[in-house]
PDB file of N, CA and C in Angstrom:
ATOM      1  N   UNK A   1       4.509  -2.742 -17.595  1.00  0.00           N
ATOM      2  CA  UNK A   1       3.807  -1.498 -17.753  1.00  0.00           C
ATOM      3  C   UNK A   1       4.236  -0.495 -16.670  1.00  0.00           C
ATOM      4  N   UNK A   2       4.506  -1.125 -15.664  1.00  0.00           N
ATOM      5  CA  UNK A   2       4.961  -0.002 -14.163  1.00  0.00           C
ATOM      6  C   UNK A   2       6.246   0.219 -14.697  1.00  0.00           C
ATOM      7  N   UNK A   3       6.991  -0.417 -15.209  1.00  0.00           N
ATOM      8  CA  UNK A   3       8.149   0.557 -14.880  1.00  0.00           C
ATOM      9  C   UNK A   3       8.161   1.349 -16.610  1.00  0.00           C
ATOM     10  N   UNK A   4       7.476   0.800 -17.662  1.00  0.00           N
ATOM     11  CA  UNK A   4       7.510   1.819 -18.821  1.00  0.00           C
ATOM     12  C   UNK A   4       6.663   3.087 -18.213  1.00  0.00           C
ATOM     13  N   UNK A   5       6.196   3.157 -17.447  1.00  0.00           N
ATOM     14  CA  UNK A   5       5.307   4.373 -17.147  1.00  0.00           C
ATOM     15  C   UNK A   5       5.605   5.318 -16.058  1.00  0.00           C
ATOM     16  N   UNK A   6       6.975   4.309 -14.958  1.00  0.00           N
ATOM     17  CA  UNK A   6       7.434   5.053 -13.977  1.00  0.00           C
ATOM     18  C   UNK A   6       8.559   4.871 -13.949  1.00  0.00           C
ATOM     19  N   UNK A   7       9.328   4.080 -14.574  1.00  0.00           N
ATOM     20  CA  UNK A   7      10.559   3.787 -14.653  1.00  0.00           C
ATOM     21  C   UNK A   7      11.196   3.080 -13.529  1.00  0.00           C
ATOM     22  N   UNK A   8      10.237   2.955 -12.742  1.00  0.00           N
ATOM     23  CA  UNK A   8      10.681   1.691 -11.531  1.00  0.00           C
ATOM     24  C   UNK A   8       9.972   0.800 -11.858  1.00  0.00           C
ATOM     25  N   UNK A   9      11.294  -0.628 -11.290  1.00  0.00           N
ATOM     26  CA  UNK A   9      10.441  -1.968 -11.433  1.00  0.00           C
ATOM     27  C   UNK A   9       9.495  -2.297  -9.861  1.00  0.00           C
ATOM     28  N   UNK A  10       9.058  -3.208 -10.516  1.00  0.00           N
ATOM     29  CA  UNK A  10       8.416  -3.687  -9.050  1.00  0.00           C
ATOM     30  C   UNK A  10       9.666  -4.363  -7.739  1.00  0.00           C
ATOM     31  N   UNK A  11      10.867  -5.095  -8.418  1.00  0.00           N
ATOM     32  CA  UNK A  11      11.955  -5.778  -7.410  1.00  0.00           C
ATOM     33  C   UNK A  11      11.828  -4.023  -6.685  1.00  0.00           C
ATOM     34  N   UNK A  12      12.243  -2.841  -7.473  1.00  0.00           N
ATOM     35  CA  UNK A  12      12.639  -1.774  -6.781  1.00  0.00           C
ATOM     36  C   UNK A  12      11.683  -1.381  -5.677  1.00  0.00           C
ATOM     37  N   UNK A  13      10.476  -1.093  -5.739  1.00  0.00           N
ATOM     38  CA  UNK A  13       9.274  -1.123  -5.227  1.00  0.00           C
ATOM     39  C   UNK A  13       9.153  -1.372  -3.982  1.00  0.00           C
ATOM     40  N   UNK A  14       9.254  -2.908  -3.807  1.00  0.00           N
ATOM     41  CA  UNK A  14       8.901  -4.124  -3.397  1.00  0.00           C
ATOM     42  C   UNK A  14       8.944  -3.237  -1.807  1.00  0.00           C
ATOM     43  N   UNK A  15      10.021  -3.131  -1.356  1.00  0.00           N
ATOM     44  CA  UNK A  15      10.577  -2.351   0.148  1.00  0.00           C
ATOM     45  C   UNK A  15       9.260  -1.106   0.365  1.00  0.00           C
ATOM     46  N   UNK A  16       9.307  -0.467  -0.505  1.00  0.00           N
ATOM     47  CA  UNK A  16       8.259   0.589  -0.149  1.00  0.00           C
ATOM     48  C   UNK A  16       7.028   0.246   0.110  1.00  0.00           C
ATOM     49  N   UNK A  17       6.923  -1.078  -0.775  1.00  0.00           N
ATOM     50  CA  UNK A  17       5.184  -1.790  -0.611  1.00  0.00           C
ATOM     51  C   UNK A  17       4.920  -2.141   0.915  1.00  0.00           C
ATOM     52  N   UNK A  18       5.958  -2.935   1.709  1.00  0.00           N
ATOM     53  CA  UNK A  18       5.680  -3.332   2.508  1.00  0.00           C
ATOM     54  C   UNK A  18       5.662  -2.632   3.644  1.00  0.00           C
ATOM     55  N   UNK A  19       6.787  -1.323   3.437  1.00  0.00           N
ATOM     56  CA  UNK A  19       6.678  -0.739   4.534  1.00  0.00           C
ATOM     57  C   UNK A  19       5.508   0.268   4.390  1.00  0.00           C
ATOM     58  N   UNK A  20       4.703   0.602   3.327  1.00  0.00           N
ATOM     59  CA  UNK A  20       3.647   1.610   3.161  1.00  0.00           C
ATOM     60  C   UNK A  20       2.413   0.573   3.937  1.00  0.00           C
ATOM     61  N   UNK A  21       2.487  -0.498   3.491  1.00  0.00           N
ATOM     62  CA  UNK A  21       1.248  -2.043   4.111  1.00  0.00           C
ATOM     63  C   UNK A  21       1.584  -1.771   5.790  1.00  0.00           C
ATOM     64  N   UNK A  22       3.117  -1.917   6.129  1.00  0.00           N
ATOM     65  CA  UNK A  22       3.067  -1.505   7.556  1.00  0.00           C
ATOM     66  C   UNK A  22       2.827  -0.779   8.078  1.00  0.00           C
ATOM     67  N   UNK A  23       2.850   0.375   7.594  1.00  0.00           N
ATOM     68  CA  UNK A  23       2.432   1.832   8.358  1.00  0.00           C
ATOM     69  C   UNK A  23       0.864   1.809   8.686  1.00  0.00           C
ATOM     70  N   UNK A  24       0.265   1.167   7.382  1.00  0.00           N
ATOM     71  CA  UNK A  24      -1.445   1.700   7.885  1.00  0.00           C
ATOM     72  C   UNK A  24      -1.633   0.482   8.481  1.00  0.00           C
ATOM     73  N   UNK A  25      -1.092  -0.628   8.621  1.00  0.00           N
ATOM     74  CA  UNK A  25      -2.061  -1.966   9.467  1.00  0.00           C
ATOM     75  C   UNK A  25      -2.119  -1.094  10.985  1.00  0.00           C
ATOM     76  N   UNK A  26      -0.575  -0.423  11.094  1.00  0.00           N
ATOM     77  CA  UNK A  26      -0.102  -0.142  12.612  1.00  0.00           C
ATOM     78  C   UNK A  26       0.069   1.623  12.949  1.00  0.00           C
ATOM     79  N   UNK A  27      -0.934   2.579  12.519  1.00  0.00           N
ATOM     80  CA  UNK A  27      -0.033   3.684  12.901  1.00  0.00           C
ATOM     81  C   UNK A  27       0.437   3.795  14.220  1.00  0.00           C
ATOM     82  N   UNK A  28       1.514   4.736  13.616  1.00  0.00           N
ATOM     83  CA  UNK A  28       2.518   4.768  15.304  1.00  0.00           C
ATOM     84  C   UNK A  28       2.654   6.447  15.462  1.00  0.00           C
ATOM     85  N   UNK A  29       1.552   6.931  14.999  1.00  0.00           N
ATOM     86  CA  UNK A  29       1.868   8.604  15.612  1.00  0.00           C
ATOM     87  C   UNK A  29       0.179   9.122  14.960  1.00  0.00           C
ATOM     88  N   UNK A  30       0.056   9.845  15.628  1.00  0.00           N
ATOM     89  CA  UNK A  30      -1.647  10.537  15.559  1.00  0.00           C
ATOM     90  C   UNK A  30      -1.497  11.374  13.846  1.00  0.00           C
ATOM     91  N   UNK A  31      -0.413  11.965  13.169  1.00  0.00           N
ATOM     92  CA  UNK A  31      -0.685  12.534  12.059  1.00  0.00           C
ATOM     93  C   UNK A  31      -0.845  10.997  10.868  1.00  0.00           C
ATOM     94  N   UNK A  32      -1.140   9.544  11.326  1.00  0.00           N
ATOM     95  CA  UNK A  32      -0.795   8.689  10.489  1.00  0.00           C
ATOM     96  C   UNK A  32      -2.757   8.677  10.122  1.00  0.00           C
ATOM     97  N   UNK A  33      -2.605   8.478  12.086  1.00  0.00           N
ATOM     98  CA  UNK A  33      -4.435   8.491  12.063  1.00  0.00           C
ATOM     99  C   UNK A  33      -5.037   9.404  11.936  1.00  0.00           C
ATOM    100  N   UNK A  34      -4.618  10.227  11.603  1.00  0.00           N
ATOM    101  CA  UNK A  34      -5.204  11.612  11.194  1.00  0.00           C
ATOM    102  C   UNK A  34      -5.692  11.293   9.791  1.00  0.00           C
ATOM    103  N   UNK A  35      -4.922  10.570   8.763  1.00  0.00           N
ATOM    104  CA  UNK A  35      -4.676  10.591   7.633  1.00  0.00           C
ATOM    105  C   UNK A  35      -5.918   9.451   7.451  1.00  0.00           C
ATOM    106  N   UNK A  36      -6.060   8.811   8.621  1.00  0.00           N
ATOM    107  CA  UNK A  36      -6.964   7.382   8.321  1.00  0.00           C
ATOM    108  C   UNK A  36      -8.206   8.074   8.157  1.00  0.00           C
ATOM    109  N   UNK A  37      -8.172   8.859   9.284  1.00  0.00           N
ATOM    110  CA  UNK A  37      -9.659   9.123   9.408  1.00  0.00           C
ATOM    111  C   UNK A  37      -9.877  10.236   8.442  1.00  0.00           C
ATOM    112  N   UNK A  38      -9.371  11.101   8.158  1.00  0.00           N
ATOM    113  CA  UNK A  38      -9.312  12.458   6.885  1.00  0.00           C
ATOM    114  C   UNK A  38     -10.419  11.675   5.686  1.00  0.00           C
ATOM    115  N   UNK A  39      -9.389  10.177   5.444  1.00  0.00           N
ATOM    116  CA  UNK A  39      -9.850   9.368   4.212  1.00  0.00           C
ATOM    117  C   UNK A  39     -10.674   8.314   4.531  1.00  0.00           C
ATOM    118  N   UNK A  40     -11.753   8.536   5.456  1.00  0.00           N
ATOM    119  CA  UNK A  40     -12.462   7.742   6.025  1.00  0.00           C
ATOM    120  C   UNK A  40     -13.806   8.120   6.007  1.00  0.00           C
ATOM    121  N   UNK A  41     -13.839   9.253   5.766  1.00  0.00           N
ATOM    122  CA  UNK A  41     -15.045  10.236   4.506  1.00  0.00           C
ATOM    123  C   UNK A  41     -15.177  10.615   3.639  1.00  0.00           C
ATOM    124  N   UNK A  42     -17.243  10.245   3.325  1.00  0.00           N
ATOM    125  CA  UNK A  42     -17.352  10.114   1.454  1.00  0.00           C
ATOM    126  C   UNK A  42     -16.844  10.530   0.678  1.00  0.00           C
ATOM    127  N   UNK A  43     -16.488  11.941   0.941  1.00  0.00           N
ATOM    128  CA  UNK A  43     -15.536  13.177   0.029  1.00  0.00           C
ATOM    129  C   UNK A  43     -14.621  12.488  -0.380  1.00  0.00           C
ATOM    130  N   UNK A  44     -13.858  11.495   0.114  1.00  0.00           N
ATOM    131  CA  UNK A  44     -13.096  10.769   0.061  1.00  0.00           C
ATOM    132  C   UNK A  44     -13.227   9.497  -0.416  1.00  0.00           C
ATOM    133  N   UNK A  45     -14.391   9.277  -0.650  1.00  0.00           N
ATOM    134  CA  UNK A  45     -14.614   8.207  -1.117  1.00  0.00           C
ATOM    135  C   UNK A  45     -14.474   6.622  -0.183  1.00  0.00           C
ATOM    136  N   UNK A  46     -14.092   7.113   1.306  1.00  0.00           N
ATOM    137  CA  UNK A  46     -14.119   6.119   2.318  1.00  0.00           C
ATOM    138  C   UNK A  46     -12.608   5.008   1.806  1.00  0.00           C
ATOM    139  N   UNK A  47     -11.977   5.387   1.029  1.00  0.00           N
ATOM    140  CA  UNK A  47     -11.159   4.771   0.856  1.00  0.00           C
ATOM    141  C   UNK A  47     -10.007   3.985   1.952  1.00  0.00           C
ATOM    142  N   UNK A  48     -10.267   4.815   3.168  1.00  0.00           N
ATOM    143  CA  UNK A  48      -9.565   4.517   4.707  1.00  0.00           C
ATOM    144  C   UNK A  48     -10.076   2.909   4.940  1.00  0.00           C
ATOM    145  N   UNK A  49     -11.263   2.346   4.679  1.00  0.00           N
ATOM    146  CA  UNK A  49     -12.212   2.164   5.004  1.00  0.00           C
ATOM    147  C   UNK A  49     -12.395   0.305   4.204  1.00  0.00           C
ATOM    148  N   UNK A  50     -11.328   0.593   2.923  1.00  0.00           N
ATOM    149  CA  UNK A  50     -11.122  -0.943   2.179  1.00  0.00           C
ATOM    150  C   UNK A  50     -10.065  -1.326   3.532  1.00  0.00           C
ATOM    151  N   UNK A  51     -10.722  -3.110   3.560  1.00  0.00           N
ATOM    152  CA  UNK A  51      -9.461  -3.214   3.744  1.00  0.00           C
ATOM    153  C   UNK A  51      -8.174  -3.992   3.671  1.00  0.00           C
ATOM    154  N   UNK A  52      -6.895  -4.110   4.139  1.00  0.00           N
ATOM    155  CA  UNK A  52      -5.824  -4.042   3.663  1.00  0.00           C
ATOM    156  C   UNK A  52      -5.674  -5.567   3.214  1.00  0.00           C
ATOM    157  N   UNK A  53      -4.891  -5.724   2.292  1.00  0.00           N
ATOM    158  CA  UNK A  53      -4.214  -7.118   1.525  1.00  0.00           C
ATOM    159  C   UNK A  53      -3.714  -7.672   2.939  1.00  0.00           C
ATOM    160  N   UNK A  54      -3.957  -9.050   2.775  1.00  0.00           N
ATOM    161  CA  UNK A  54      -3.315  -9.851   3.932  1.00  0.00           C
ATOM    162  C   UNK A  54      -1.612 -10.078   3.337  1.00  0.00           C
ATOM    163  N   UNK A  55      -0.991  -9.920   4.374  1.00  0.00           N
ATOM    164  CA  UNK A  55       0.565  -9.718   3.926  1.00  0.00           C
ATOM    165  C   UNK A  55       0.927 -11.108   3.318  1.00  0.00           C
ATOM    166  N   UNK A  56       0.323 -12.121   3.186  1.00  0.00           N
ATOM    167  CA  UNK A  56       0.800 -13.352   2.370  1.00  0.00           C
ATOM    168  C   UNK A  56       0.418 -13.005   1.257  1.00  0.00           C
ATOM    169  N   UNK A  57      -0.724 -12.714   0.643  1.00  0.00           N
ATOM    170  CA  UNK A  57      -1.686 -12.374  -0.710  1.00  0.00           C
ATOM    171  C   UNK A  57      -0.601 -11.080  -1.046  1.00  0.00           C
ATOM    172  N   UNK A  58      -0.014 -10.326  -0.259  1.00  0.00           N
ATOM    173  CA  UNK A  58       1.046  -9.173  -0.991  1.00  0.00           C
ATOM    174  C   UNK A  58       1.905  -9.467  -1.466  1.00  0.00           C
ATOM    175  N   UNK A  59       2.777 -10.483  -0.611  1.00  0.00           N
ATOM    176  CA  UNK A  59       3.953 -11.008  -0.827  1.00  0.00           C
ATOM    177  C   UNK A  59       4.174 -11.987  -2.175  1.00  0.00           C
ATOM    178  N   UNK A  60       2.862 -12.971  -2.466  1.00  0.00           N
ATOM    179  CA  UNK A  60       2.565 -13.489  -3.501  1.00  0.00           C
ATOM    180  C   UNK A  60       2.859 -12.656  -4.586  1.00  0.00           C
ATOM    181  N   UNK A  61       1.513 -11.496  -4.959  1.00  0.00           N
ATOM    182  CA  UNK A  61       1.768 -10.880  -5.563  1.00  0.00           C
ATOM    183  C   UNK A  61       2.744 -10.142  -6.361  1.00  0.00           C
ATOM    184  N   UNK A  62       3.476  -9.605  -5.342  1.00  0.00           N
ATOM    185  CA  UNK A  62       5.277  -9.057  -5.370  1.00  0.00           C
ATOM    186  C   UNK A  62       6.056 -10.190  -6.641  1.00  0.00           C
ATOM    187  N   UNK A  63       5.956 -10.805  -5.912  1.00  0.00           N
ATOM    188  CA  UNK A  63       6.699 -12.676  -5.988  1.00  0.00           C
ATOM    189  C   UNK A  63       6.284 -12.796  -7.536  1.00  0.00           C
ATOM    190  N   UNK A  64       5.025 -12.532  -8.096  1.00  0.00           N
ATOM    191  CA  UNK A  64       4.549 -13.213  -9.106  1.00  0.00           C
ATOM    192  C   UNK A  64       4.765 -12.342 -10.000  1.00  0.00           C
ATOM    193  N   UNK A  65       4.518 -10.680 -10.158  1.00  0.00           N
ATOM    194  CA  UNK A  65       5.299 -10.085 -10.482  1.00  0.00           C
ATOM    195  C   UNK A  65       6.495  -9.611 -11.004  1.00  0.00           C
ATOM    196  N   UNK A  66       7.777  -9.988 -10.164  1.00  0.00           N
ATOM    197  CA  UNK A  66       8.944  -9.935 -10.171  1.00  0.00           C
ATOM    198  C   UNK A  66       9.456 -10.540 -11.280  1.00  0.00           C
ATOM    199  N   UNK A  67       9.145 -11.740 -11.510  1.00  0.00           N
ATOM    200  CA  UNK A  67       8.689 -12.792 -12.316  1.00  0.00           C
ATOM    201  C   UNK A  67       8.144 -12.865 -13.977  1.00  0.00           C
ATOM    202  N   UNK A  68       7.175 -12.405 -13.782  1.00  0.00           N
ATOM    203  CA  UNK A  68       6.306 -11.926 -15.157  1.00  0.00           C
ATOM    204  C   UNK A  68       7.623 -10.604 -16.231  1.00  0.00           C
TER     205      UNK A  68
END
């Protein structure tokens, strides 16, 4: 369904997933946490605020995916 709808597969993906998972476990510059906290109110739905897939449960995922 992801890639009939975006035309990327998930193998393609896969790199962006992890480095997008890395950026928010770790920001490394104040416009990252800017972004945390922006989306860290209701307006927002607190979405800052879930939190993140443990990088084994991602990697699975990916994995199982790729696959399917």
């Amino acid at each position: 369904m992801l890639e009939y709808h975006t035309g990327y597969t998930v193998k393609e993906l896969t790199p962006l997933v992890k480095t997008l998972r890395t950026m928010l476990a770790c920001p490394t510059d104040d416009k990252l946490t800017a972004v945390t906290t922006k989306y860290s109110h209701k307006v927002f739905f607190e979405v800052a605020c879930i939190p993140l897939v443990a990088v084994q449960t991602l990697e699975d995922a990916l994995i199982e995916q790729q696959v399917s």
